[in-house]
C-alpha atoms as a PDB file:
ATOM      1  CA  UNK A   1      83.208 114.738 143.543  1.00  0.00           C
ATOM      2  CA  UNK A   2      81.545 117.450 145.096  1.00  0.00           C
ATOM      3  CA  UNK A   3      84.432 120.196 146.123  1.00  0.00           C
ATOM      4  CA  UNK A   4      83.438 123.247 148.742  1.00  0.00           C
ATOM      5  CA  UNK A   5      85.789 126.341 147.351  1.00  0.00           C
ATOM      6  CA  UNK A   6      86.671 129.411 149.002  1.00  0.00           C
ATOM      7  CA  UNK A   7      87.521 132.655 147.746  1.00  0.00           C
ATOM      8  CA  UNK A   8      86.155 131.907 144.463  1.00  0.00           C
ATOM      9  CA  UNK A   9      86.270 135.178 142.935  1.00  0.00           C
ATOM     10  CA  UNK A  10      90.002 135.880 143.663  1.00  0.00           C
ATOM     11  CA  UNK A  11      93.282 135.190 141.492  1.00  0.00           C
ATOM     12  CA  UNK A  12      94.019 131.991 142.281  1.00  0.00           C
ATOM     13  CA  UNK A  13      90.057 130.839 143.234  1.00  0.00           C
ATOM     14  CA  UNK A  14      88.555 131.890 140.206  1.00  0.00           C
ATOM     15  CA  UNK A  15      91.414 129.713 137.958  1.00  0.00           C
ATOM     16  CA  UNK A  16      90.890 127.244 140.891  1.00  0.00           C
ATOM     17  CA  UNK A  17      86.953 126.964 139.816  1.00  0.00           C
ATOM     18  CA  UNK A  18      88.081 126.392 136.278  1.00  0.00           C
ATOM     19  CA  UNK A  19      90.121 123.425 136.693  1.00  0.00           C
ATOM     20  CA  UNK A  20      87.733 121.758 138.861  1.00  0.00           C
ATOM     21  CA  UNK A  21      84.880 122.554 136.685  1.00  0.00           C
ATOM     22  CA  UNK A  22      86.607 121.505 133.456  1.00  0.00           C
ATOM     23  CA  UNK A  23      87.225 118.043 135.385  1.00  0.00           C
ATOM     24  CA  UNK A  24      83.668 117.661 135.898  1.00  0.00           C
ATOM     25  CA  UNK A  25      83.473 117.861 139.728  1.00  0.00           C
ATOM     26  CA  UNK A  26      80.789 119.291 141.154  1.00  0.00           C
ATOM     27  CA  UNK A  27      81.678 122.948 142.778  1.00  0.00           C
ATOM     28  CA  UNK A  28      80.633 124.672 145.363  1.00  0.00           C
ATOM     29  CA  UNK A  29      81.702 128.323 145.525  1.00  0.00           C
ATOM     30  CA  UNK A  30      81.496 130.417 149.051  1.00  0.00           C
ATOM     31  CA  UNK A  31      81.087 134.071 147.467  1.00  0.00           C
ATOM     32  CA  UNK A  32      80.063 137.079 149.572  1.00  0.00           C
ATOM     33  CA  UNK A  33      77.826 139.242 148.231  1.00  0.00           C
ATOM     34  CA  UNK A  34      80.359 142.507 148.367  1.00  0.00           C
ATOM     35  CA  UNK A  35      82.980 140.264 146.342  1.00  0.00           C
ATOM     36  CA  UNK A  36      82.759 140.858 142.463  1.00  0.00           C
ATOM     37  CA  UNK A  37      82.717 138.130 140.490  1.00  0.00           C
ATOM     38  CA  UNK A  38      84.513 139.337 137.221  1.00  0.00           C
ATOM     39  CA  UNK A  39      87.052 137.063 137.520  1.00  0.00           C
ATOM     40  CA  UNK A  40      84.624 134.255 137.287  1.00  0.00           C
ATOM     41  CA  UNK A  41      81.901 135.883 135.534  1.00  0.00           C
ATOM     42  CA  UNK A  42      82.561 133.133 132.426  1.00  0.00           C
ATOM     43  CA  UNK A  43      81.800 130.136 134.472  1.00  0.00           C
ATOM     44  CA  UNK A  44      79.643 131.685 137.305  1.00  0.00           C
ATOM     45  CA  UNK A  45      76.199 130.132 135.734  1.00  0.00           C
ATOM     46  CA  UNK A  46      77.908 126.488 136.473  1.00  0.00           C
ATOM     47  CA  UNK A  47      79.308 127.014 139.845  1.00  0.00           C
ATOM     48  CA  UNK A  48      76.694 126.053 142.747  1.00  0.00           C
ATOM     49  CA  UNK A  49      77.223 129.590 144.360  1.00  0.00           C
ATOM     50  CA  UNK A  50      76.615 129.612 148.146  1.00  0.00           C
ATOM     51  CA  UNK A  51      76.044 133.205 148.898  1.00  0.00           C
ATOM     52  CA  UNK A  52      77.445 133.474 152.318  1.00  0.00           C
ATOM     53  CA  UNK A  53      79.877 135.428 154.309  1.00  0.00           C
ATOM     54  CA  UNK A  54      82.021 132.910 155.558  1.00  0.00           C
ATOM     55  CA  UNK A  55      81.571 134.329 158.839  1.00  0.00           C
ATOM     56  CA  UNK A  56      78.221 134.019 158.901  1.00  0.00           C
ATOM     57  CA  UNK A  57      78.925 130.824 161.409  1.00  0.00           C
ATOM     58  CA  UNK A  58      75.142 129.862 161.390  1.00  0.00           C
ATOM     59  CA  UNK A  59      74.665 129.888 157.818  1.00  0.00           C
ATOM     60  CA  UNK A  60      77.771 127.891 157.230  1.00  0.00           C
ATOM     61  CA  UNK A  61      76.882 125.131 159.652  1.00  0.00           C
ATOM     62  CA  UNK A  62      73.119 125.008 158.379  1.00  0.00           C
ATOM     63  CA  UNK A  63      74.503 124.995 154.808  1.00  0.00           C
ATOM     64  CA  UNK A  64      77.172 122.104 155.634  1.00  0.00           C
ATOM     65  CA  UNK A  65      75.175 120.496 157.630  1.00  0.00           C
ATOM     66  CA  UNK A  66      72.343 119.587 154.770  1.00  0.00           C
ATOM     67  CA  UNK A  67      74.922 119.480 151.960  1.00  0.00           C
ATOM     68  CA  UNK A  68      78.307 118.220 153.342  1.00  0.00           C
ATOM     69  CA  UNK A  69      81.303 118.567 150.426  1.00  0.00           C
ATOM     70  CA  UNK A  70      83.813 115.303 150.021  1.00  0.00           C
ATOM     71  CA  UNK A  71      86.800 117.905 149.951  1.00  0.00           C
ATOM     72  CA  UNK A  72      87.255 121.588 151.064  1.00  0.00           C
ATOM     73  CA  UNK A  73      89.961 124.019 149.247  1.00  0.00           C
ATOM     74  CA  UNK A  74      90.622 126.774 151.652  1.00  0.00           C
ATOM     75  CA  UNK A  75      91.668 129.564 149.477  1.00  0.00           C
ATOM     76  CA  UNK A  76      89.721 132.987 151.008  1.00  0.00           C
ATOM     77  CA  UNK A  77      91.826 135.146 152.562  1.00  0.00           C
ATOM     78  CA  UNK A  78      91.342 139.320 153.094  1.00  0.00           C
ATOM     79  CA  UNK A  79      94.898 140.004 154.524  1.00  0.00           C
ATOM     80  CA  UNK A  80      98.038 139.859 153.384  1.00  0.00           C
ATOM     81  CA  UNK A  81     102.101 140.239 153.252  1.00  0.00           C
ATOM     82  CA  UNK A  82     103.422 143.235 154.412  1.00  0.00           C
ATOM     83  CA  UNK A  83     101.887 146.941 156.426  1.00  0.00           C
ATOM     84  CA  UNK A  84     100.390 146.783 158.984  1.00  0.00           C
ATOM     85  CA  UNK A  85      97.228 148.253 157.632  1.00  0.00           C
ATOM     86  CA  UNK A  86      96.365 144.500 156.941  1.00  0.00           C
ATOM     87  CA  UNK A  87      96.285 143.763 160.570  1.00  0.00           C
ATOM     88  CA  UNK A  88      92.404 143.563 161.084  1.00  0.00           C
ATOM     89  CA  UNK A  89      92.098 141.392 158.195  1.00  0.00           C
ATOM     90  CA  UNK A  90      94.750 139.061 158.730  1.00  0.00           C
ATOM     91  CA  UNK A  91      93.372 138.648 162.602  1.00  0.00           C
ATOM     92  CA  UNK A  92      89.287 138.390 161.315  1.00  0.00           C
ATOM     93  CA  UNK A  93      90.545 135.716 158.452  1.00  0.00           C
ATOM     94  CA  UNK A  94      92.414 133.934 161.193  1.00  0.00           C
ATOM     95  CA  UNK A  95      89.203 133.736 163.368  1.00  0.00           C
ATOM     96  CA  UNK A  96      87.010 133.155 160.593  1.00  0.00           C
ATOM     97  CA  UNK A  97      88.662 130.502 158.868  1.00  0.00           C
ATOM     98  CA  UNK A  98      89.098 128.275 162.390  1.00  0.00           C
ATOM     99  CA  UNK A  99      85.580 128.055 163.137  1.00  0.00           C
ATOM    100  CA  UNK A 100      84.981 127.384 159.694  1.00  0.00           C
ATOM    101  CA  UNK A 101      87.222 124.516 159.871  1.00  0.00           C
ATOM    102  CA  UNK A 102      85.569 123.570 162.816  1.00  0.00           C
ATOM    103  CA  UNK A 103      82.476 123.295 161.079  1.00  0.00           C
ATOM    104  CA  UNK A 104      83.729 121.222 158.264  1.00  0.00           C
ATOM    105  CA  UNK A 105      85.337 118.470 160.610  1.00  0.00           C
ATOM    106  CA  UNK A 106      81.995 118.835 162.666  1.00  0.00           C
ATOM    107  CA  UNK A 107      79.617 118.276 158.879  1.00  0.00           C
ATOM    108  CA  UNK A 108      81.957 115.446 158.088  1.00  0.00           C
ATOM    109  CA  UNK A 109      83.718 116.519 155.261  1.00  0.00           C
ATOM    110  CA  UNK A 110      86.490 113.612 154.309  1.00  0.00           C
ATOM    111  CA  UNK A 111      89.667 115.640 153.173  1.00  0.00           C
ATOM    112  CA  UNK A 112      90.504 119.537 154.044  1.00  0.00           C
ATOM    113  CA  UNK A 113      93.080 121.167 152.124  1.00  0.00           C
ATOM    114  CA  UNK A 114      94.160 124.698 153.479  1.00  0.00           C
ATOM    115  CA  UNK A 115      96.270 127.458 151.335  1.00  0.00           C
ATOM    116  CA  UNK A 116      99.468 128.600 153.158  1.00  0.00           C
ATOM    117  CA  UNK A 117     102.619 130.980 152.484  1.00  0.00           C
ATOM    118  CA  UNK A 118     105.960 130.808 152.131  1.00  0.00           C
ATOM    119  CA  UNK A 119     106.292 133.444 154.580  1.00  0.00           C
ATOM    120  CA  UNK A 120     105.243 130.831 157.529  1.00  0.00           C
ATOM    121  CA  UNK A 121     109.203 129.808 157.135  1.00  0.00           C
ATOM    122  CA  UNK A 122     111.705 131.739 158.582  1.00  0.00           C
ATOM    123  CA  UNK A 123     112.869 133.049 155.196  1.00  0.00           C
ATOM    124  CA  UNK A 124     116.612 133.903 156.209  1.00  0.00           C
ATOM    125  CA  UNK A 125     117.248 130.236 155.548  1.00  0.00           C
ATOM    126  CA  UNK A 126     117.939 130.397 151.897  1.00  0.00           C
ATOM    127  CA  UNK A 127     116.501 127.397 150.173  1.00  0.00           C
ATOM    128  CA  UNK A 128     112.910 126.312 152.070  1.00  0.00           C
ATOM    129  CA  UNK A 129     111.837 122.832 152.829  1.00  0.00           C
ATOM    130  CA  UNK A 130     108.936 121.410 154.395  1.00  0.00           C
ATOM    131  CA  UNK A 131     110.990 121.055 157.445  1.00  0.00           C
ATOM    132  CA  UNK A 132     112.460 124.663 157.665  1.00  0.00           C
ATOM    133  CA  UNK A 133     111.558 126.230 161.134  1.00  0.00           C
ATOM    134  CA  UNK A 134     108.215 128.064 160.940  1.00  0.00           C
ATOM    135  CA  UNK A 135     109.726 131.447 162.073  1.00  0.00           C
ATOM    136  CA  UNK A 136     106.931 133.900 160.608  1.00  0.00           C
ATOM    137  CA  UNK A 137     108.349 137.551 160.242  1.00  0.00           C
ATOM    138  CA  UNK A 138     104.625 139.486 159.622  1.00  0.00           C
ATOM    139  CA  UNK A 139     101.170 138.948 160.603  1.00  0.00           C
ATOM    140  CA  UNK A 140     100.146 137.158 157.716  1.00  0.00           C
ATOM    141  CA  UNK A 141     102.426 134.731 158.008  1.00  0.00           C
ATOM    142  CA  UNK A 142     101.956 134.142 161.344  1.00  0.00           C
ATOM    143  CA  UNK A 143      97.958 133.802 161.055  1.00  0.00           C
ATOM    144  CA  UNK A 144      98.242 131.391 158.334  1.00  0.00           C
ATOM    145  CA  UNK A 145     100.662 128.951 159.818  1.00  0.00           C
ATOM    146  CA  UNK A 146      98.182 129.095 163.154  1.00  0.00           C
ATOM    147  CA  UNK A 147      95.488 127.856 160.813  1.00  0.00           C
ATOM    148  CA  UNK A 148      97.767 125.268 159.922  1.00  0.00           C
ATOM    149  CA  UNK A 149      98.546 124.210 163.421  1.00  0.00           C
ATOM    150  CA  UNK A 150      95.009 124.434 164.225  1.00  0.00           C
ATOM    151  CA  UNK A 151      93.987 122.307 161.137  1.00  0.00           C
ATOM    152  CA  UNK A 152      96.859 119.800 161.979  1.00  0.00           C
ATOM    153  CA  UNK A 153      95.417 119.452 165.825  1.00  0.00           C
ATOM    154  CA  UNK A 154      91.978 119.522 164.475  1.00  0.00           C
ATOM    155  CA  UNK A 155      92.619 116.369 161.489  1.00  0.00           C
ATOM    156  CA  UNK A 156      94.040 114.414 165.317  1.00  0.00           C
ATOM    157  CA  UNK A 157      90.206 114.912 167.091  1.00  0.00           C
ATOM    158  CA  UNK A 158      88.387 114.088 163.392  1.00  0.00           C
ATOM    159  CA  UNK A 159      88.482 112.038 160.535  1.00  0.00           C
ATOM    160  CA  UNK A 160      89.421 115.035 158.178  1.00  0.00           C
ATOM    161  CA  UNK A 161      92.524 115.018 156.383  1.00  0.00           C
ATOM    162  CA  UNK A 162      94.745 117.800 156.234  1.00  0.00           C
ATOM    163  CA  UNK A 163      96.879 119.144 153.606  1.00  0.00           C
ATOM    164  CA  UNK A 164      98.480 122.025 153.516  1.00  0.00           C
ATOM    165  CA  UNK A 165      99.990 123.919 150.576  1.00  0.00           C
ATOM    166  CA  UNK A 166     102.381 126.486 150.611  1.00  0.00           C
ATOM    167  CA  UNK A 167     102.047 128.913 147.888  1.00  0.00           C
ATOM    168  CA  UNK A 168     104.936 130.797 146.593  1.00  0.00           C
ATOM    169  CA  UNK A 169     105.274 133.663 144.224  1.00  0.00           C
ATOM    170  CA  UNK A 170     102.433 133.332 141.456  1.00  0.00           C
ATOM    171  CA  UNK A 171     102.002 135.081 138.622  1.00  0.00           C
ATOM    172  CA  UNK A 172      99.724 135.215 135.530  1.00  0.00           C
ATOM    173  CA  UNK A 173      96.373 136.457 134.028  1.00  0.00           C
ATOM    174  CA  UNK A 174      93.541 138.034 136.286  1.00  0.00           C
ATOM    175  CA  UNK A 175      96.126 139.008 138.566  1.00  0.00           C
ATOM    176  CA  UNK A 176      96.541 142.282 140.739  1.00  0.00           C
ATOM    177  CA  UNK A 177      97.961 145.099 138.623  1.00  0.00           C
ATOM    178  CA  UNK A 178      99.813 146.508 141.143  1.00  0.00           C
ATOM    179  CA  UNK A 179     101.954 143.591 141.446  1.00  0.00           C
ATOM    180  CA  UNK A 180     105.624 142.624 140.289  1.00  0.00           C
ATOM    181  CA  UNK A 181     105.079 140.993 136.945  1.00  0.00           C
ATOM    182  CA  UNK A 182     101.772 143.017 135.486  1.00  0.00           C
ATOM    183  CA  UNK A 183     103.185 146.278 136.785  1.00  0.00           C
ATOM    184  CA  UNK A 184     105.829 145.771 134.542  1.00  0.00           C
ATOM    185  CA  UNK A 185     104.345 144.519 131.930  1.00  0.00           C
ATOM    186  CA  UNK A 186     101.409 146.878 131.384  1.00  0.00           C
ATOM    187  CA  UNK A 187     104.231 149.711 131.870  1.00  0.00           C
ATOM    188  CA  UNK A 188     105.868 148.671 128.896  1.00  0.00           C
ATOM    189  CA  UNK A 189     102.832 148.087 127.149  1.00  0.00           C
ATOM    190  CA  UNK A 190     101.545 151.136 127.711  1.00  0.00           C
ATOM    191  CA  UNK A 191     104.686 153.387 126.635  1.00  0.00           C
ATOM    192  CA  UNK A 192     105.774 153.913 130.347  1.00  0.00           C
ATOM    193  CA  UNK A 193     108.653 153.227 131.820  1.00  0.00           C
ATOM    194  CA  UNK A 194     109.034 150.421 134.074  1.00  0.00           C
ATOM    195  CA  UNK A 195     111.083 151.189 137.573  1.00  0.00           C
ATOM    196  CA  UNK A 196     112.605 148.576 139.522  1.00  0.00           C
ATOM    197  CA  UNK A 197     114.597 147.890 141.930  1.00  0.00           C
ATOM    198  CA  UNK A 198     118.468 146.854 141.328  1.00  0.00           C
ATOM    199  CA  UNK A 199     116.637 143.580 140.979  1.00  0.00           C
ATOM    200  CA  UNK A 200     119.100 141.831 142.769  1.00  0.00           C
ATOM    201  CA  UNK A 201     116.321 139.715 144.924  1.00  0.00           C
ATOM    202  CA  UNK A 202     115.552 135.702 144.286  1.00  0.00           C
ATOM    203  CA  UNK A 203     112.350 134.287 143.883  1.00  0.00           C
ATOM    204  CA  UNK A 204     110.342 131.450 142.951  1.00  0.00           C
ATOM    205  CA  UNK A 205     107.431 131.977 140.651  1.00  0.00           C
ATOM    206  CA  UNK A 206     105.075 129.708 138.911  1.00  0.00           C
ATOM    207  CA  UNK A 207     102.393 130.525 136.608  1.00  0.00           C
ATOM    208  CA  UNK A 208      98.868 130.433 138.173  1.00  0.00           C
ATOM    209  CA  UNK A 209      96.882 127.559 136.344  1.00  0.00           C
ATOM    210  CA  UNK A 210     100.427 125.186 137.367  1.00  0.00           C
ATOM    211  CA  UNK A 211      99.484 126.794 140.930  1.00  0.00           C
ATOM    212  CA  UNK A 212      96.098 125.295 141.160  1.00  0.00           C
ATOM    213  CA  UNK A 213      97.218 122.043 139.333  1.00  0.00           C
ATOM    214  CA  UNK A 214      99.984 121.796 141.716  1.00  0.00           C
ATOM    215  CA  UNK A 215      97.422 122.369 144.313  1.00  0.00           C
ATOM    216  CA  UNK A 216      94.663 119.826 143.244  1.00  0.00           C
ATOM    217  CA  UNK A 217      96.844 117.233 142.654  1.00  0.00           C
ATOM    218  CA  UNK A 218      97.623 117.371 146.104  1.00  0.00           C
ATOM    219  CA  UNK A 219      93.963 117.377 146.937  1.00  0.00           C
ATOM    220  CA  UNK A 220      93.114 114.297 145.108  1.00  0.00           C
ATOM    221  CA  UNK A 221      96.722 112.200 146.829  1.00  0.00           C
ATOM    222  CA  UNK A 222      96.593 110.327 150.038  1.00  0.00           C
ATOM    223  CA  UNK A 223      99.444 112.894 151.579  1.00  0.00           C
ATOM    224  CA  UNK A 224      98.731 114.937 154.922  1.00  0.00           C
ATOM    225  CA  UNK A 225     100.543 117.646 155.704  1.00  0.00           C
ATOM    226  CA  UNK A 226     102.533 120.384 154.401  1.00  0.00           C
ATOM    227  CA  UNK A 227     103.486 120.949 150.543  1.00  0.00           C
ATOM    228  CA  UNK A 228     105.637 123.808 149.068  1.00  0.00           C
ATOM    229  CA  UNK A 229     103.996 124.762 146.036  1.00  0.00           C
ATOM    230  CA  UNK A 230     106.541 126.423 143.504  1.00  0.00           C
ATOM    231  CA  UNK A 231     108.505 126.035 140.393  1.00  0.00           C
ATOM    232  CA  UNK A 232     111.876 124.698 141.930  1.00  0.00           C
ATOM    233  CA  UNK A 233     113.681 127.149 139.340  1.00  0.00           C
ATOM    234  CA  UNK A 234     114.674 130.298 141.131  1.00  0.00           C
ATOM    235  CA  UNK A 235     115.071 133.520 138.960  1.00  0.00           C
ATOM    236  CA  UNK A 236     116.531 136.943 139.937  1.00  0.00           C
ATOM    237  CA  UNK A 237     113.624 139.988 139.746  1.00  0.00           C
ATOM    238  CA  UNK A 238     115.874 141.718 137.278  1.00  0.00           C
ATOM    239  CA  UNK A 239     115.968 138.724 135.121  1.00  0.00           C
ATOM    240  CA  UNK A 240     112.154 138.847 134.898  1.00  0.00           C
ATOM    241  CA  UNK A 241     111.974 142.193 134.176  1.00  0.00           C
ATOM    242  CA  UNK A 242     114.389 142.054 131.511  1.00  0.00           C
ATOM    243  CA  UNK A 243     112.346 139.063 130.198  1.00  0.00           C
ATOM    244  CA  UNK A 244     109.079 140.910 129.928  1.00  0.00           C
ATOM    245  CA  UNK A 245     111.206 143.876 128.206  1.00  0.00           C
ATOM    246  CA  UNK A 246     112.551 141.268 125.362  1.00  0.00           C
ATOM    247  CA  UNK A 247     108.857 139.823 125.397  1.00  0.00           C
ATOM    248  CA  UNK A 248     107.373 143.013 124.943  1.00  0.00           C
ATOM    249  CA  UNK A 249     110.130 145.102 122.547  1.00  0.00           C
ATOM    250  CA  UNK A 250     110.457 147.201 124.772  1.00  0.00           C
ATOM    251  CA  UNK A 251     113.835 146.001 127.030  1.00  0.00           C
ATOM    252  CA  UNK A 252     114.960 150.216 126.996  1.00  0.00           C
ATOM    253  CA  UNK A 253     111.598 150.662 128.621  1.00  0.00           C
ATOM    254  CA  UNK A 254     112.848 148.866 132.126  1.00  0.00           C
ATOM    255  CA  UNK A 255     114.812 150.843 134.640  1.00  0.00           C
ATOM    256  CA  UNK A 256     116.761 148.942 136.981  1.00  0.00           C
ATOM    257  CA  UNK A 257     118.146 150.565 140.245  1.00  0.00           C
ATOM    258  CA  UNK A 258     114.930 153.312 140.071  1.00  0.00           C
ATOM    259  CA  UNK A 259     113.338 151.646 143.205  1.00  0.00           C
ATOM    260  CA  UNK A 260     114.450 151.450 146.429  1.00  0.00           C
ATOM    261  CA  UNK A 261     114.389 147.617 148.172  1.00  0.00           C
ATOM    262  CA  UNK A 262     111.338 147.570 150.756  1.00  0.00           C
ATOM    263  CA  UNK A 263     112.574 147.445 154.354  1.00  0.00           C
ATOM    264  CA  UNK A 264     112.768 144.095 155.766  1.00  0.00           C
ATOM    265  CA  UNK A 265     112.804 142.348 152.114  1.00  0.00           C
ATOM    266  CA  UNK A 266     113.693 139.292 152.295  1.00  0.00           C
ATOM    267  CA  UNK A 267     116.932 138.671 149.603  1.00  0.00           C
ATOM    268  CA  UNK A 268     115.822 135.145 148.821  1.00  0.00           C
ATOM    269  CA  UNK A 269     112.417 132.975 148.675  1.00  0.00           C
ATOM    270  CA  UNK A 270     113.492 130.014 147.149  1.00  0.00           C
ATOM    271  CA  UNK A 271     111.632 126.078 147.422  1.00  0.00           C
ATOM    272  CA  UNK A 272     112.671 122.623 147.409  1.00  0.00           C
ATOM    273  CA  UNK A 273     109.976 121.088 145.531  1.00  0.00           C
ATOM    274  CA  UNK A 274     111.094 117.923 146.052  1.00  0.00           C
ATOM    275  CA  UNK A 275     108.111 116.982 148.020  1.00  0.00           C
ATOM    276  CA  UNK A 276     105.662 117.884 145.443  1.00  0.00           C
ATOM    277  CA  UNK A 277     107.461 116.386 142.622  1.00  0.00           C
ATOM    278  CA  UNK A 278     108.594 112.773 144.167  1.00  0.00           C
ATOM    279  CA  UNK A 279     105.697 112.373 146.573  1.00  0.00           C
ATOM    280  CA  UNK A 280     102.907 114.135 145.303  1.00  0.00           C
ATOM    281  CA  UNK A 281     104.324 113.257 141.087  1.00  0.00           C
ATOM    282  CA  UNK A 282     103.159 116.935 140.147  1.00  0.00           C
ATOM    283  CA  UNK A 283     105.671 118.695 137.207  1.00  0.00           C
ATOM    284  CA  UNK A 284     104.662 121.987 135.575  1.00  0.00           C
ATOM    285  CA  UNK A 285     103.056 123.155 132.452  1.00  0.00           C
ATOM    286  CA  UNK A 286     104.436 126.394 131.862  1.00  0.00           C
ATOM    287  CA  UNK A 287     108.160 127.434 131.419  1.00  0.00           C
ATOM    288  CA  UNK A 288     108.691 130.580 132.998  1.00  0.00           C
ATOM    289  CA  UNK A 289     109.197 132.367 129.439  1.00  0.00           C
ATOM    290  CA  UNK A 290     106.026 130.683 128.273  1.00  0.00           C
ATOM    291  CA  UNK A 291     104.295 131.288 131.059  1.00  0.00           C
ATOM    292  CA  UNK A 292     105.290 135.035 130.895  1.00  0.00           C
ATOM    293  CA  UNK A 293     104.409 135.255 126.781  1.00  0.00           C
ATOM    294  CA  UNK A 294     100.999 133.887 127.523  1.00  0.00           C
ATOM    295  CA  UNK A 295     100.294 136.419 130.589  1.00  0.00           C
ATOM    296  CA  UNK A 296     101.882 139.102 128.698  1.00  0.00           C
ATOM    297  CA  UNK A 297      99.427 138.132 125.702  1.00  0.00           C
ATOM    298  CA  UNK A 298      95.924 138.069 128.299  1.00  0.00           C
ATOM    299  CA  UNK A 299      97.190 141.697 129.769  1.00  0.00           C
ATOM    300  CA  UNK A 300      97.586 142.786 126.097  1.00  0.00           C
ATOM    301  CA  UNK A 301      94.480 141.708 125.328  1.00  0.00           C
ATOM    302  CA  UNK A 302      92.433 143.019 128.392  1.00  0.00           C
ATOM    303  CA  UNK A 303      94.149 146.482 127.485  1.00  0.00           C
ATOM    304  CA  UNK A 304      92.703 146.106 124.493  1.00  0.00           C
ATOM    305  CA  UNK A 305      89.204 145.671 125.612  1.00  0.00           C
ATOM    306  CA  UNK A 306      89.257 148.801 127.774  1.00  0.00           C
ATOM    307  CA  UNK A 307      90.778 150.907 125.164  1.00  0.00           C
ATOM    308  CA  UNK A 308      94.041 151.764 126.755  1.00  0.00           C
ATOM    309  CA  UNK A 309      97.236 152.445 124.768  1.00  0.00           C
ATOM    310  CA  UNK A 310      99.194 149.209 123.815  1.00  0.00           C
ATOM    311  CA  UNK A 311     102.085 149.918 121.456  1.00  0.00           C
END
């Protein structure tokens, strides 16, 4: 199958490109030519790179247009959750991404699968479903569940499919290092100590190679329509913390209560996965405590490799 991915070179594109490579599909990878590829630099000789800003419109349509894919994962993305310093972003990826979608449905591409957020629900709900009220509380949230109401009207005018998957909290190796789980654990494995907050908050995370299974399996069903993608098995941030502490051997080395809770934080993001277990017949590879020995293992490793202190 020939597969169209975007954002490529990010955390969840570049293990994205793996999986679909090591299935034997045929990929091809939008890439800008400011992103760097390290992420990807191990498979980057086998992708079909298409060396285009996605919003260079022209040289999308000209590109779709001789080469149409059979499916498009939608995973590029410059904004994000949270200050409004990602305002621009979210707004340009917004704009971007529906005229790229109008270009798919216009180059025939069969099935479109876009990558949404759990923070398109109104997250004072408690446990989501498919069918919580979208109720967006930032920008980012509210740009991406327009995309999804745009690809939803879009699938009614064409014969493109649309499937929508929204991503929880993901975790695991080529991350961000300023996020929750590597800033702890590269803290701890470099002698610091990691601060926290009271740790008190509930989330959902799932390892990032279940993420893209999770995800691809939902490319390759018959379903339309939206899909929470997430573990199903809420944990507490202070249990994770505490985890990567007992991981690492260092459990002294985390200090609860040392950060204050960001304003606006919501105190639960939890999923009913019901939808992608029964419908979609997706189950996980990792348990949370292997997923977090085999990340903590890749960030030892890449610490390693640049020399940095690991104890």
């Amino acid at each position: 199958m020939r597969v169209l991915l975007t954002g490529a070179t990010g955390f969840i594109g570049s293990q994205m490109a793996r999986l679909l490579l090591s299935d034997g599909h045929e990929v091809q990878a939008v890439i800008r030519s400011a992103s760097d590829p390290w992420r990807i630099n191990d498979v980057l000789s086998s992708l079909e790179v298409i060396r285009h800003d996605l919003a260079d419109h022209a040289a999308i349509r000209d590109r779709l247009a001789a080469d149409p894919p059979d499916l498009c994962i939608h995973l590029a993305w410059r904004g994000w959750s949270g200050p409004s310093l990602t305002v621009e972003d979210n707004v340009s990826s917004l704009a971007t991404s529906l005229e790229f979608l109008r270009l798919l449905a216009d180059a025939g591409c069969r099935r479109f699968v876009g990558v949404g957020t759990c923070f398109e629900y109104d997250t004072d709900v408690g446990v989501l479903t498919e069918e919580t009220p979208a109720q967006p509380k930032d920008l980012y949230g509210f740009c991406k569940h327009a995309l999804y109401r745009a690809a939803q009207y879009m699938a009614g005018l064409s014969k493109m499919e649309v499937a929508w998957a929204r991503v929880f909290h993901v975790y695991g190796p080529f991350d961000d290092e300023r996020r929750l789980i590597p800033s702890i654990a590269l803290a701890l494995l470099q002698d610091r100590t990691a601060e926290v907050t009271s740790g008190e908050q509930v989330r959902d995370f799932l390892h990032v190679e279940d993420v893209c299974s999770a995800i691809w399996a939902v490319a390759g069903s018959a379903y339309c329509g939206p899909v929470n993608v997430a573990s199903g098995s809420p944990v507490t941030v202070k249990a994770v913390a505490r985890e990567l502490g007992r991981i690492i051997g260092r459990p002294e080395g985390v200090r609860l209560g040392a950060l204050p809770y960001r304003a606006g934080e919501p105190k639960s993001l939890t999923a009913d996965v019901s939808r992608l277990r029964d419908t979609i017949g997706w189950r996980p590879r990792y348990t949370f405590v292997d997923g977090l020995t085999q990340t903590v293992n890749w960030w030892k490793a890449r610490a390693v490799g640049r020399n940095e202190l690991v104890t």
